[in-house]
Protein backbone atom coordinates (compact mmCIF):
# COMPACT_ATOMS: atom_id res chain seq x y z
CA UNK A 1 148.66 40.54 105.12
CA UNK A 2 148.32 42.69 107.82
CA UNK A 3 151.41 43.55 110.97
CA UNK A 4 151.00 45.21 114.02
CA UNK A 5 153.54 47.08 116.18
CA UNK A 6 153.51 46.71 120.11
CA UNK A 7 155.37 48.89 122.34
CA UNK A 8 156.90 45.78 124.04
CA UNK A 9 159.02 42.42 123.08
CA UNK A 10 155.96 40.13 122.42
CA UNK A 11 155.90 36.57 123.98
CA UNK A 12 152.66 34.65 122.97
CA UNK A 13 149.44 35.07 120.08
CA UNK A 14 146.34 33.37 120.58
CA UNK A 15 143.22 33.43 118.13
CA UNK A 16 139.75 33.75 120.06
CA UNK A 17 138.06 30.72 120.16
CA UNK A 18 134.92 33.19 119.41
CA UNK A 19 135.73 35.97 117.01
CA UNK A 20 137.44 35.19 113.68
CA UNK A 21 139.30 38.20 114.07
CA UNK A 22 140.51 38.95 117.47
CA UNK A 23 143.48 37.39 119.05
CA UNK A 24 145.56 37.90 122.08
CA UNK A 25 149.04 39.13 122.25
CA UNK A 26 151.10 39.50 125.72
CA UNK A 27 154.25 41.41 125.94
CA UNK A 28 156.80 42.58 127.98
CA UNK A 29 159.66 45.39 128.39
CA UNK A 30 163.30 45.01 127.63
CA UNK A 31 162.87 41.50 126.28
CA UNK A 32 160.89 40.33 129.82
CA UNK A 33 163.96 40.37 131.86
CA UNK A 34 162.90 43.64 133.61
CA UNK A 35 160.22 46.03 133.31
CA UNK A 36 156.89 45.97 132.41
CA UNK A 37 154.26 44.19 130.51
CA UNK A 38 151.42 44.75 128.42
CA UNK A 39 148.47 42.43 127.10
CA UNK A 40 146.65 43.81 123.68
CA UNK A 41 143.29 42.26 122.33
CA UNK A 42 143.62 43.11 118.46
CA UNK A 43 141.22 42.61 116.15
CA UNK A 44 141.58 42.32 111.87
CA UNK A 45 140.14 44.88 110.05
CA UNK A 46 140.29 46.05 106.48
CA UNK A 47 142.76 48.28 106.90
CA UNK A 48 145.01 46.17 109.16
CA UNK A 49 145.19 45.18 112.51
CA UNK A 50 143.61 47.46 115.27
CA UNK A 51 144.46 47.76 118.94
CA UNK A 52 141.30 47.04 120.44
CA UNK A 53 141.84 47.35 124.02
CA UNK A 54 144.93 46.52 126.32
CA UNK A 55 145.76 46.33 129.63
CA UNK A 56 149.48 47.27 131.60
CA UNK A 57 150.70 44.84 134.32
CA UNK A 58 153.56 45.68 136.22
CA UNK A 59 155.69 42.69 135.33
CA UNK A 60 156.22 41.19 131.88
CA UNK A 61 153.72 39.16 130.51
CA UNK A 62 154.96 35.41 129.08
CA UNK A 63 151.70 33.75 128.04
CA UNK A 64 147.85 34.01 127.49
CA UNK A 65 144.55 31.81 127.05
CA UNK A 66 141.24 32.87 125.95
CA UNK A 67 138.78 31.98 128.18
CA UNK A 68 137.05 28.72 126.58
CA UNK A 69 132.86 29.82 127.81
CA UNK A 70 133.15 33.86 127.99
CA UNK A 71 134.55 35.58 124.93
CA UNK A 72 135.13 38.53 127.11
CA UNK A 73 137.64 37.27 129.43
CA UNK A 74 141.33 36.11 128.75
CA UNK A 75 144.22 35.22 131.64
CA UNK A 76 147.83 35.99 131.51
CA UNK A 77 150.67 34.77 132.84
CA UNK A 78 153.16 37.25 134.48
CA UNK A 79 156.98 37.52 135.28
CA UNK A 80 155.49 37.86 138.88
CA UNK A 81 154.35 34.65 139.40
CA UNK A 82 150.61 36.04 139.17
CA UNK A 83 147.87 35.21 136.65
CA UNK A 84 146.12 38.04 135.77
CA UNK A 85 141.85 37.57 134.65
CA UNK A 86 141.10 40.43 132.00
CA UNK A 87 137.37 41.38 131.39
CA UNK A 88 137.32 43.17 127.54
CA UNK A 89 134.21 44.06 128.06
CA UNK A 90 135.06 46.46 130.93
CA UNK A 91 136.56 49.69 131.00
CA UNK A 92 140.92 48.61 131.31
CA UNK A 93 140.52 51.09 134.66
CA UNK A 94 138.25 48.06 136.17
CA UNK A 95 141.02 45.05 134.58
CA UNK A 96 142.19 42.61 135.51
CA UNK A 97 138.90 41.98 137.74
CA UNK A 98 141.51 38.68 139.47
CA UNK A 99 145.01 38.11 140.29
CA UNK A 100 145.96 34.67 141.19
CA UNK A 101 149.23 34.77 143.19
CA UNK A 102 150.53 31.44 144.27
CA UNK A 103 153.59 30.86 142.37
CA UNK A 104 157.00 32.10 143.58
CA UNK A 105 158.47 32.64 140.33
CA UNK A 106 157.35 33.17 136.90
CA UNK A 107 154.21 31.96 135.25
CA UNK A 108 155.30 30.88 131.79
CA UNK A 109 152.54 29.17 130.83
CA UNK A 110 148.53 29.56 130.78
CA UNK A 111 146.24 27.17 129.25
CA UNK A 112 141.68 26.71 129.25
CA UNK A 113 140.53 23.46 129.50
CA UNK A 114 138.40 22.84 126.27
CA UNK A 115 136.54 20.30 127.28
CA UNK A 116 135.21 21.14 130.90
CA UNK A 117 135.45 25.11 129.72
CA UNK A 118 135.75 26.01 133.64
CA UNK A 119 139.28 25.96 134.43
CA UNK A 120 142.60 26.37 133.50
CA UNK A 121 146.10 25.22 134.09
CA UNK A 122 149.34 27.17 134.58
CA UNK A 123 153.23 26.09 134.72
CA UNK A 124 155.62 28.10 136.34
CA UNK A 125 159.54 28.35 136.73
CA UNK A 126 158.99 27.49 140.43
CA UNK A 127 158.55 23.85 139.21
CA UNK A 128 154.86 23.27 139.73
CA UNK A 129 151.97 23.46 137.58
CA UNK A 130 148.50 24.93 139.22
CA UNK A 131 144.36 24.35 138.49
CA UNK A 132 142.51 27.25 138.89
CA UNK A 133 139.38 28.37 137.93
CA UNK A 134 137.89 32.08 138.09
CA UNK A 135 136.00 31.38 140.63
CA UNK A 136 138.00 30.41 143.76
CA UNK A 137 140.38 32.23 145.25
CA UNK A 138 143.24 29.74 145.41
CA UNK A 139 143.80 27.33 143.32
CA UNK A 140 142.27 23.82 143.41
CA UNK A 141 145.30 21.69 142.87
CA UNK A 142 149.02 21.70 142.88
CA UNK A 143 151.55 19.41 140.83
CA UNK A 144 154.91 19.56 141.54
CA UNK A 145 156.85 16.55 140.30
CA UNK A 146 159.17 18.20 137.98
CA UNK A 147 162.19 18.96 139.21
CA UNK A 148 163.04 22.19 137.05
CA UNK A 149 161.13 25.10 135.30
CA UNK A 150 157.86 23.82 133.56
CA UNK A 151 157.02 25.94 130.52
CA UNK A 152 154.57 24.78 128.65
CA UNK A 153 151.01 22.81 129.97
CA UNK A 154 148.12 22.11 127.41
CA UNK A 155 144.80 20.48 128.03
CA UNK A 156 144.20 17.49 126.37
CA UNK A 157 141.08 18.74 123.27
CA UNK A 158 138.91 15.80 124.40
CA UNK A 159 139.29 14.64 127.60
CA UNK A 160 138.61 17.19 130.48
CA UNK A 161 140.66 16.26 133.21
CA UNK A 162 144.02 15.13 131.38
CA UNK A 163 147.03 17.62 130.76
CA UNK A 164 150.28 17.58 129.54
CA UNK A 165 153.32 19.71 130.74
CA UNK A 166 157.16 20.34 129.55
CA UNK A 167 159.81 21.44 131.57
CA UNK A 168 163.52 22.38 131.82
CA UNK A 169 164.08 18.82 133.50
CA UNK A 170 163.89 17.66 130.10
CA UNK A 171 160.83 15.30 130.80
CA UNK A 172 157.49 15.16 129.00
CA UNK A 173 155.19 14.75 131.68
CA UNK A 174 150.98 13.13 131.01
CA UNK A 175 148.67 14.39 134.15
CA UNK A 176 145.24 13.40 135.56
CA UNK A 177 143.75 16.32 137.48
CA UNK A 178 142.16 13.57 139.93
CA UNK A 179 145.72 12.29 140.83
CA UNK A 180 148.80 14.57 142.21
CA UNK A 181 151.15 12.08 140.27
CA UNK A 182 151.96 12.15 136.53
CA UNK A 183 150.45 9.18 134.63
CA UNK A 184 153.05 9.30 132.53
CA UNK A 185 156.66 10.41 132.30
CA UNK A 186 158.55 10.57 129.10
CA UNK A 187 162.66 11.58 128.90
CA UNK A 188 161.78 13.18 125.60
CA UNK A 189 165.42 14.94 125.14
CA UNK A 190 168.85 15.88 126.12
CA UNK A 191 167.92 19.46 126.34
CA UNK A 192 165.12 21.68 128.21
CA UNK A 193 162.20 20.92 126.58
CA UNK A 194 160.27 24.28 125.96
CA UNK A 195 157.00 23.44 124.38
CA UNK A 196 154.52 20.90 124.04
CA UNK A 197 150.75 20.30 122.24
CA UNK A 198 148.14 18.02 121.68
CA UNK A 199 147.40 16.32 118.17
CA UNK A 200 143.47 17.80 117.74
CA UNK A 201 142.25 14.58 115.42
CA UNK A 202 144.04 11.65 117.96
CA UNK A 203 144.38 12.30 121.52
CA UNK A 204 147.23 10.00 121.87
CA UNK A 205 149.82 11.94 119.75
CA UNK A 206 151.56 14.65 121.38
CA UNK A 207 154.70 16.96 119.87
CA UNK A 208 157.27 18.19 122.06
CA UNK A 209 160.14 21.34 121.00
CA UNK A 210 163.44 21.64 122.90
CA UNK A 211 166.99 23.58 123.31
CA UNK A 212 168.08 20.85 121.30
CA UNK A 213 166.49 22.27 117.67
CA UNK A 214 164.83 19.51 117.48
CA UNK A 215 161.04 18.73 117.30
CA UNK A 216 159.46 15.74 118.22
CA UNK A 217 156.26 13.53 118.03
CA UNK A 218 155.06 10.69 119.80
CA UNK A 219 152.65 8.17 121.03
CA UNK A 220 151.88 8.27 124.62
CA UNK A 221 150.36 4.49 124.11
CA UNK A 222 154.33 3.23 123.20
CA UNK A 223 156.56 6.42 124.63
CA UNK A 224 159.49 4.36 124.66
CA UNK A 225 160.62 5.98 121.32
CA UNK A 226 159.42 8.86 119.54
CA UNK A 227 157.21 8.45 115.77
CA UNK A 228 159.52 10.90 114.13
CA UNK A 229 161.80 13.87 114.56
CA UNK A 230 161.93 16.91 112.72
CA UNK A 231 164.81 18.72 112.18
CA UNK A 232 165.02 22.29 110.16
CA UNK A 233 165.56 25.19 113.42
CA UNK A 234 169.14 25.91 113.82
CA UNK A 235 168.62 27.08 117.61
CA UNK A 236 166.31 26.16 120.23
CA UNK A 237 162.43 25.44 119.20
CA UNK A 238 160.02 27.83 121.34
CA UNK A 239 156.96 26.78 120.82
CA UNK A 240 154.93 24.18 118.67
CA UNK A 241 151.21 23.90 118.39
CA UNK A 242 149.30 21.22 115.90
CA UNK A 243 146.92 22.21 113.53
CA UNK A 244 143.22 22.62 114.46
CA UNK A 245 141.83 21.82 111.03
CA UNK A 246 144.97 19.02 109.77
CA UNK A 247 146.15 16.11 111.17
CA UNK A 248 149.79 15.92 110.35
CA UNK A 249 150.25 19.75 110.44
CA UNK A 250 152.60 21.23 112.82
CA UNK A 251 153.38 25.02 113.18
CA UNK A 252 157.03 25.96 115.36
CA UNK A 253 158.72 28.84 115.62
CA UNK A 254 162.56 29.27 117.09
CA UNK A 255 165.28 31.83 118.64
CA UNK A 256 166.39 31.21 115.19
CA UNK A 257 163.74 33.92 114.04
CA UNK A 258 161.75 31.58 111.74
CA UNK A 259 158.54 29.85 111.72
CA UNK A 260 158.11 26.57 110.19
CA UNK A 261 155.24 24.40 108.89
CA UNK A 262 155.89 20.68 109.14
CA UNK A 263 153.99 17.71 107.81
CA UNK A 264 155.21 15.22 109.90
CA UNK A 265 153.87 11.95 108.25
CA UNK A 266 155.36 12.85 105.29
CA UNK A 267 157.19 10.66 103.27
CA UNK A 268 160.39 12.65 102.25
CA UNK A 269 160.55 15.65 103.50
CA UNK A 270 158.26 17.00 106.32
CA UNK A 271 159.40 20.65 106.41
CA UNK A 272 156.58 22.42 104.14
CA UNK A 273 157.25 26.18 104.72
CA UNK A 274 160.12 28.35 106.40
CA UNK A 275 158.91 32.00 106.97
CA UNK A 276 162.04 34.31 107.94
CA UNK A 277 159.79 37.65 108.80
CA UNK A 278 160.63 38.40 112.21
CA UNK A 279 164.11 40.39 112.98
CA UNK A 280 164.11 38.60 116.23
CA UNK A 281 163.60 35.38 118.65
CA UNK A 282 160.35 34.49 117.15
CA UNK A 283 158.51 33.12 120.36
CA UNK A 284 154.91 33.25 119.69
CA UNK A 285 152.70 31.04 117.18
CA UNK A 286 149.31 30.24 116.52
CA UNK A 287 147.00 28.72 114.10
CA UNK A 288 142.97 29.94 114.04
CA UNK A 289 140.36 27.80 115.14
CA UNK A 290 138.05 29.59 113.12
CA UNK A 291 139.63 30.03 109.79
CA UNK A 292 141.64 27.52 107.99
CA UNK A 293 145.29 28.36 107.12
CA UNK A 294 145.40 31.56 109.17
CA UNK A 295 148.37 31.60 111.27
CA UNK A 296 149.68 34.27 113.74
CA UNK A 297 153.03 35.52 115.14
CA UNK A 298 155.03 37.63 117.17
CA UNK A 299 158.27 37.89 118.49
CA UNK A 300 160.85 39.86 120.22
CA UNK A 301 161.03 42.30 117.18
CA UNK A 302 157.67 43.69 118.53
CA UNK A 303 155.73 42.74 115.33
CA UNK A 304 152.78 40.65 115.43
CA UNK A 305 151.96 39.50 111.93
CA UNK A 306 148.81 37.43 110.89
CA UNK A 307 149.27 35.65 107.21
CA UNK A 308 147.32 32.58 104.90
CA UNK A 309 149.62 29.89 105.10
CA UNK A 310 152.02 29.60 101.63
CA UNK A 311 151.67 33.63 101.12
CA UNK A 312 154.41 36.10 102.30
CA UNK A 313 153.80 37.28 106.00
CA UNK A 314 155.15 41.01 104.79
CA UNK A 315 153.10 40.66 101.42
């Protein structure tokens, strides 16, 4: 399967919601502590992956969402506290046609609502999470409960006005857009918790991934205790994302430089697949939407690779 060089460390993959083969990758210089950034639309094409357009920002780029009603237009998130609205369909001279700049520090996280298909959430290492839509010029809501860096937020896949965040103050946090207060608040770990999802088929089952290595998964109905944890990373989980098209399917990947595939209702053991391609923090991971088994990732090695699960990424 097909890999793709960028110029800069990347941070986050997304498959279009639209287009079976584009996805997003955003980047940035000198492993995001300084420099710039850069966010590619690629698409798949028979003789490998193709750099269809991208667009330079002048701060690293940490995260990105496809817009959920115009395949055209994506958002990143930016080391300098901006989010930046790209338009693929115009010339990159004319991008990004918005920049949201609210936050003080940096945006790590960018997710579209899937439901309403209007707006979109983003958490940020000053501590608060902000609703936005393209739109307005400000944004239409502020949380700011958490008392350390939120990385992750994610839009519940059925109802429209329900997130849920994960943050450095090692909390799991359930929101209402209607109410400035978290609905729910789970202690999920010892460690920063860096990553959080929605389960696709029941939207009571949420997975969290932490410093800790450890992943996860609960019931927001009985938080008290978590269904089961998974345990394979030997450093800190980066991301985790559940499985459009399975249940039980979970997809990670760690500073350990893997990617794992986990099964987490399985009986014995839930760890499926361990993919060592990437030289680097893997930090990026995604599953398609659109085509069953196709995963996605990049990572500070600058590769992005896109692969059918149970085949070699470098095959």
């Amino acid at each position: 399967m097909p890999v793709f060089k960028t110029a800069y460390n990347g941070y986050s993959v997304e498959f279009s919601p639209f287009v079976e083969t584009r996805l997003a990758v955003a980047t940035a210089q000198n492993f995001g502590i300084i420099g710039n950034g850069r966010q590619y639309v690629l698409e798949l094409a028979p003789t490998g992956i193709v750099d269809v357009v991208s667009f330079d920002s002048a701060d690293g780029l940490y995260d990105c969402t496809w817009s959920e009603e115009n395949e055209n237009l994506l958002v990143s998130a930016s080391g300098d506290g901006s989010l930046k609205v790209w338009d693929i369909a115009l010339h990159p001279a004319q991008n990004p046609i918005r920049s949201f700049e609210e936050h003080s520090h940096e945006v790590n996280s960018v997710d579209w609502n899937l439901v309403r298909k209007d707006c979109f959430v983003s958490g940020s290492w000053d501590d608060t999470i902000r609703l936005w839509t393209i739109d307005m010029p400000r944004s239409l809501r502020v949380f700011a409960e958490h008392s350390y860096c939120v990385y992750s937020t994610v839009w519940n896949p059925r109802h429209a006005d329900v997130f849920l965040s994960a943050s450095g103050d090692c909390t799991l946090r359930v929101w209402d857009v209607r109410d400035p207060h978290a609905s729910l608040i789970i202690p999920g770990h010892n460690h920063e918790i860096l990553s959080c999802d929605w389960n696709k088929y029941d939207d009571c089952i949420i997975v969290s991934g932490s410093v800790d290595k450890s992943i996860k998964v609960w019931d927001v109905r009985n938080p008290r205790r978590e269904i089961t944890m998974l345990q394979g990373h030997t450093y800190a989980v980066r991301r985790v994302k559940f499985s459009p098209h399975r249940a039980h399917l979970i997809s990670s990947c760690s500073y350990d430089m893997t990617v794992c595939m986990w099964d987490y209702m399985a009986p014995e053991d839930a760890l499926l697949a361990k993919y060592d391609h990437h030289t680097e923090f893997a930090v990026g991971i995604d599953m398609s939407t659109l085509v069953e088994g196709l995963l996605a990732s990049t990572a500070w090695d600058e590769n992005v690779f896109v692969w059918q699960d149970g085949m070699d990424p470098r095959a």
